[in-house]
Protein backbone atom coordinates (compact mmCIF):
# COMPACT_ATOMS: atom_id res chain seq x y z
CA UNK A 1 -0.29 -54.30 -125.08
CA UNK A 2 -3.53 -53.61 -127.03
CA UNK A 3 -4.97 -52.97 -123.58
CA UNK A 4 -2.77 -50.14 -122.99
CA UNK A 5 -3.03 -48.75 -126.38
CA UNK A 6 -6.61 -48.50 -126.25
CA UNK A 7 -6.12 -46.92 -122.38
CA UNK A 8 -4.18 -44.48 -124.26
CA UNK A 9 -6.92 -43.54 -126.95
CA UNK A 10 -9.50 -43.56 -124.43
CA UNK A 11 -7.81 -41.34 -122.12
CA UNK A 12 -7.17 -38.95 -125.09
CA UNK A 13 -10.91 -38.99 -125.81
CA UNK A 14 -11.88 -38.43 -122.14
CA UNK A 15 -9.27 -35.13 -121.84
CA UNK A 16 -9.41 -33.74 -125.22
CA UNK A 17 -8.16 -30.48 -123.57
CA UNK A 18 -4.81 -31.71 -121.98
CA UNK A 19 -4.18 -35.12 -123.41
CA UNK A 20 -2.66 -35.83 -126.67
CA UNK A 21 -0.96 -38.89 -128.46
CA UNK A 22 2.41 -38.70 -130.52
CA UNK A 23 4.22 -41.09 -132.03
CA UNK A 24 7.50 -40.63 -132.03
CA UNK A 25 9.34 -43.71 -133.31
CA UNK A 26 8.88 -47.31 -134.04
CA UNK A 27 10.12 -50.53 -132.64
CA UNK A 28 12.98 -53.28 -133.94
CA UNK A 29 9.06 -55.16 -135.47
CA UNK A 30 7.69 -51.81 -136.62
CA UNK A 31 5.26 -51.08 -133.77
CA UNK A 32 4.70 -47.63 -132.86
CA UNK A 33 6.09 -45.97 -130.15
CA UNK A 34 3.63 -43.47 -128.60
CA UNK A 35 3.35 -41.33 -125.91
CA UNK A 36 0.95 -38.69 -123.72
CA UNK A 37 1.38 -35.33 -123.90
CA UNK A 38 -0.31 -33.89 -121.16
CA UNK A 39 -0.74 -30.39 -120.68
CA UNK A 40 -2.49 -27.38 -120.52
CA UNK A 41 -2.65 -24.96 -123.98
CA UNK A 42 -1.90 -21.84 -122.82
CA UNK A 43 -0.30 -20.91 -126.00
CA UNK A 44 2.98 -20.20 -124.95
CA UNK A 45 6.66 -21.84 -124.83
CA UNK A 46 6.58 -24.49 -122.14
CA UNK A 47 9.13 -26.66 -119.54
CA UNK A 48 8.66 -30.00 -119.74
CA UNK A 49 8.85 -33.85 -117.72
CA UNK A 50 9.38 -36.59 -119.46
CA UNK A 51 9.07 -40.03 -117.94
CA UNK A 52 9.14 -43.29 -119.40
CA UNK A 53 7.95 -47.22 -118.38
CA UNK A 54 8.48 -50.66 -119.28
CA UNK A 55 11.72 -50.31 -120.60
CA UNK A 56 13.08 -53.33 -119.32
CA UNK A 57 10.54 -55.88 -120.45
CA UNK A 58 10.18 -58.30 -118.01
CA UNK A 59 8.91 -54.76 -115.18
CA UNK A 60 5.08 -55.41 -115.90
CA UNK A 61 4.86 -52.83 -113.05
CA UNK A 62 6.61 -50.15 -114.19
CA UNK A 63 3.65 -49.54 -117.22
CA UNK A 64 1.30 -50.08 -114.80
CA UNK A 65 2.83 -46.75 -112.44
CA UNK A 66 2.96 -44.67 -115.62
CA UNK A 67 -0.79 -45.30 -116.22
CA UNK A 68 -1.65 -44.64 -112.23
CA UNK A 69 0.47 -41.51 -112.26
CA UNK A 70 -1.65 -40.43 -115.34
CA UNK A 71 -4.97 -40.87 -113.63
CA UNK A 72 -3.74 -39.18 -110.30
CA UNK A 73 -2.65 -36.30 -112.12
CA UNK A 74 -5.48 -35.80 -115.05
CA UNK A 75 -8.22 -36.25 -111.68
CA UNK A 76 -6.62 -33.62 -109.59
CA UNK A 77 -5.79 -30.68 -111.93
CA UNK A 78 -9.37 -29.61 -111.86
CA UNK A 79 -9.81 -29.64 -107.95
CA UNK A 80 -5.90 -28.84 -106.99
CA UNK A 81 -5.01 -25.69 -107.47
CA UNK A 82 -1.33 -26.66 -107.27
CA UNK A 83 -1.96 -29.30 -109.98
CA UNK A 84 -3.68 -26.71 -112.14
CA UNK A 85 -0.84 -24.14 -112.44
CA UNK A 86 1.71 -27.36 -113.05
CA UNK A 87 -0.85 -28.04 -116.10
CA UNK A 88 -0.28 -24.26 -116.71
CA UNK A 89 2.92 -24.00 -116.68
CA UNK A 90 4.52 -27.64 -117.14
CA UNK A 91 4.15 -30.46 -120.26
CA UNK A 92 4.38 -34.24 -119.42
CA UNK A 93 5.46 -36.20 -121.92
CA UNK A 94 4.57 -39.88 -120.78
CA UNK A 95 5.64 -43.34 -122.36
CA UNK A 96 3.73 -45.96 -120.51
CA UNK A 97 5.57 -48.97 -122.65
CA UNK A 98 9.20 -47.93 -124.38
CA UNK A 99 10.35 -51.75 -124.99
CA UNK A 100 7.24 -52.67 -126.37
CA UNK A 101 8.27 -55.56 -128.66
CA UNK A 102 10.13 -56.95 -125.75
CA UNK A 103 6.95 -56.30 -123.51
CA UNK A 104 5.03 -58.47 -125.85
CA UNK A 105 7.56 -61.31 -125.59
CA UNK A 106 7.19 -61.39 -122.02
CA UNK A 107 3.26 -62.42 -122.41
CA UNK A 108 4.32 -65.68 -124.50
CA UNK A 109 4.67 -68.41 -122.13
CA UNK A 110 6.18 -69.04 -118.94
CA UNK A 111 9.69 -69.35 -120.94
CA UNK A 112 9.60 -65.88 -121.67
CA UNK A 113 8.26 -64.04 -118.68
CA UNK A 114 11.31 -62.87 -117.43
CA UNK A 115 12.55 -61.22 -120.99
CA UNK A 116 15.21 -58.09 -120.76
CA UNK A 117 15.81 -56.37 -123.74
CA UNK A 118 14.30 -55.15 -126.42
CA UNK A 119 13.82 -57.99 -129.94
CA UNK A 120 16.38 -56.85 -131.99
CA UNK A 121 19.33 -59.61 -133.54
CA UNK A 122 22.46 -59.97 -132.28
CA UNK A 123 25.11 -58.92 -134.03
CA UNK A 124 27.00 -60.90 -136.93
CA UNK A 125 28.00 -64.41 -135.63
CA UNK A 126 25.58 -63.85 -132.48
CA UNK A 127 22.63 -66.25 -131.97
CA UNK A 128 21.18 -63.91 -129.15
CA UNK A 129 18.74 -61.87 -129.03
CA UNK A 130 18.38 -57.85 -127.67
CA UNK A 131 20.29 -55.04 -126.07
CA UNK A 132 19.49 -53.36 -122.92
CA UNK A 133 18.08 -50.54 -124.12
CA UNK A 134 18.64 -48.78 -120.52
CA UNK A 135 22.48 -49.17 -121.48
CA UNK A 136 22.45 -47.87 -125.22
CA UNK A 137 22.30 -44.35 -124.68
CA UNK A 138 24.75 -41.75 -125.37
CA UNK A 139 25.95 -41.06 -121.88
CA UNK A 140 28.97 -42.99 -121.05
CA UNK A 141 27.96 -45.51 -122.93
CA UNK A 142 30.24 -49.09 -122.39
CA UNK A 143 32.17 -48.09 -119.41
CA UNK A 144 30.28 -49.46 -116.49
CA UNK A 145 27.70 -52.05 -115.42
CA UNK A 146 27.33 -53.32 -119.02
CA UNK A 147 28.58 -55.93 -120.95
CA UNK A 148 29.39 -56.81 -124.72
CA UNK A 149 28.67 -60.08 -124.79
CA UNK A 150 25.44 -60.23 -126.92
CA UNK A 151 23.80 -62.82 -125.17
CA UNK A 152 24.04 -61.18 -121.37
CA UNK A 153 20.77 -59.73 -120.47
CA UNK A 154 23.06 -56.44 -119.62
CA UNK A 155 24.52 -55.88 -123.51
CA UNK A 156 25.12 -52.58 -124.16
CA UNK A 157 24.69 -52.98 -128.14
CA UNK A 158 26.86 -52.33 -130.58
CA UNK A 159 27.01 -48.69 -130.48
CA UNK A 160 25.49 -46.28 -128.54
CA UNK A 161 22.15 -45.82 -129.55
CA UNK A 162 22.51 -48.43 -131.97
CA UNK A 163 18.52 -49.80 -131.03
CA UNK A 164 15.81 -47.54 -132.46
CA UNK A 165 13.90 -47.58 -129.23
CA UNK A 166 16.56 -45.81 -127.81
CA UNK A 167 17.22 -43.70 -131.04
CA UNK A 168 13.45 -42.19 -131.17
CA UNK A 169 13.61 -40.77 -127.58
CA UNK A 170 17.10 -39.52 -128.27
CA UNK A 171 15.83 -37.92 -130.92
CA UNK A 172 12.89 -36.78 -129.35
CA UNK A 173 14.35 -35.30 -126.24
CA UNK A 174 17.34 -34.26 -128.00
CA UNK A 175 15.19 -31.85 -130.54
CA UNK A 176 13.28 -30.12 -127.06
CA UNK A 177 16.08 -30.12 -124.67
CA UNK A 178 16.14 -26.91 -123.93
CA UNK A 179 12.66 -27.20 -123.06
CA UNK A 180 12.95 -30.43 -120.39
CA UNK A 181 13.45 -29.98 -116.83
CA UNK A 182 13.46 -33.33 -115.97
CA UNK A 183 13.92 -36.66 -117.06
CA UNK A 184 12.74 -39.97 -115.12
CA UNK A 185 12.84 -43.65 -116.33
CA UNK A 186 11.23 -46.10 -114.05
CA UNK A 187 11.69 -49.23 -113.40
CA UNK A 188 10.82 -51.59 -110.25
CA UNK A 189 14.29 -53.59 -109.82
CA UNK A 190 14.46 -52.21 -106.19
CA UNK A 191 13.16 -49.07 -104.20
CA UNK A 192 16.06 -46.60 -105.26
CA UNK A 193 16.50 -43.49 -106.76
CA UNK A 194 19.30 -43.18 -109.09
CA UNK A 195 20.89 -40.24 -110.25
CA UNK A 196 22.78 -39.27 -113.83
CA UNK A 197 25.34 -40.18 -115.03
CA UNK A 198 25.16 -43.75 -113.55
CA UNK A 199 28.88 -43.81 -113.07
CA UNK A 200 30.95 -44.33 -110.03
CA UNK A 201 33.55 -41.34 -111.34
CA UNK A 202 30.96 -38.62 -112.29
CA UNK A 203 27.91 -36.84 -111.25
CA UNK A 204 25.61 -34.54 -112.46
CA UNK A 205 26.20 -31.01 -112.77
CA UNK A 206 22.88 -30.09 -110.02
CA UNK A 207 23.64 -32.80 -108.18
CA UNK A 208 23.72 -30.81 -104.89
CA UNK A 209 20.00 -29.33 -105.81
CA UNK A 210 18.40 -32.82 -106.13
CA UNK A 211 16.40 -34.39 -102.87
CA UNK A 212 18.13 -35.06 -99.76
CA UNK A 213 19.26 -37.49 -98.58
CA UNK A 214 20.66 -38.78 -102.17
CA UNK A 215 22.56 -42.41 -102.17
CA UNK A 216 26.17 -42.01 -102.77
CA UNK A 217 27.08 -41.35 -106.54
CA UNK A 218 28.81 -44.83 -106.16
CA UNK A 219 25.34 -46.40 -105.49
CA UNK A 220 24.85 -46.26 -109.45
CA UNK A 221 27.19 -48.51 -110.49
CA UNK A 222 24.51 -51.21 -109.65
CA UNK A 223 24.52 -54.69 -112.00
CA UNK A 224 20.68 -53.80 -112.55
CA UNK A 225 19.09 -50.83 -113.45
């Protein structure tokens, strides 16, 4: 992880005119949780993509596509005009880690390279560890592909957004959301694109404008994701 963080201040320090760093939140162990803001300052009101990595631990490769989509994008908007006017007229708001305490965890051993969730305690009377922090948001949260037993690598918590990982970029998101156009999570489970809600019985309400072909709505009620 201190790899990535100093990626993060060097990249800063090599694009002092798009790249910025916020924090926005801290971990269950009180790290920060920081991300890119890449964009042109035009001075005026911007739209917005947000995209996050890593946040299922154990998805080393997921971090590792949030830094190469950085690079690809901060080397072309000076030579691509296309890429220019998206710097223009767009604001990326990156996370290259969002589980970052259980990131961490899954450099210990051998024992641990296949961590989940985030670090956080179990509830009362549990003796595991973590919540899925891809299941504790606010959007039908405990209905499908979850579970609430505290010790399956797909608990949901116990509440939505009861893990402050997932509280920061609620927060975050939630304060600008007028302002986002589009919100991606990655992960590297298996070559998919999934869709909101994540629920066999609903869809979102542009469903119809996003890329063609799209998987069945159904697809999303996957065991992983």
């Amino acid at each position: 992880m201190p790899e990535i963080t100093n990626w993060m201040d060097q990249i800063q320090r090599d694009y002092p005119d798009v790249v910025s760093i916020i924090n926005y939140g801290q971990t269950y162990e009180k790290r920060n949780i920081n991300l890119l803001k890449i964009g042109l300052n035009t001075g005026a009101k911007k739209k917005a993509i947000w995209m996050d990595c890593g946040i299922h631990a154990r998805e080393w490769i997921s971090p590792a596509f949030c830094q190469y989509f950085v690079r690809q994008i901060l080397q072309a908007y000076k030579t691509d005009p296309k890429m220019e006017e998206m710097m223009k007229n767009l604001d990326f708001y990156i996370t290259p880690v969002l589980n970052i305490d259980g990131y961490i965890y899954t450099w210990k051993d051998n024992s641990t390279r296949l961590w989940r969730k985030n670090r956080s305690p179990g509830p009362e009377n549990c003796t595991c560890y973590g919540t899925d922090l891809n299941r504790n948001f606010d959007a039908n949260w405990g209905t499908v592909g979850i579970s609430f037993n505290c010790c399956s690598i797909i608990y949901c918590g116990s509440n939505p957004t009861s893990e402050l990982e997932a509280q920061a970029v609620t927060d975050f998101v939630g304060s600008r959301k007028d302002d986002f156009l589009c919100f991606l999570t990655i992960h590297s489970y298996g070559q998919l694109l999934l869709v909101s809600y994540g629920h066999p019985n609903f869809t979102a309400p542009n469903y119809i404008e996003l890329p063609s072909p799209l998987p069945s709505p159904r697809m999303n009620n996957l065991m992983f994701g």
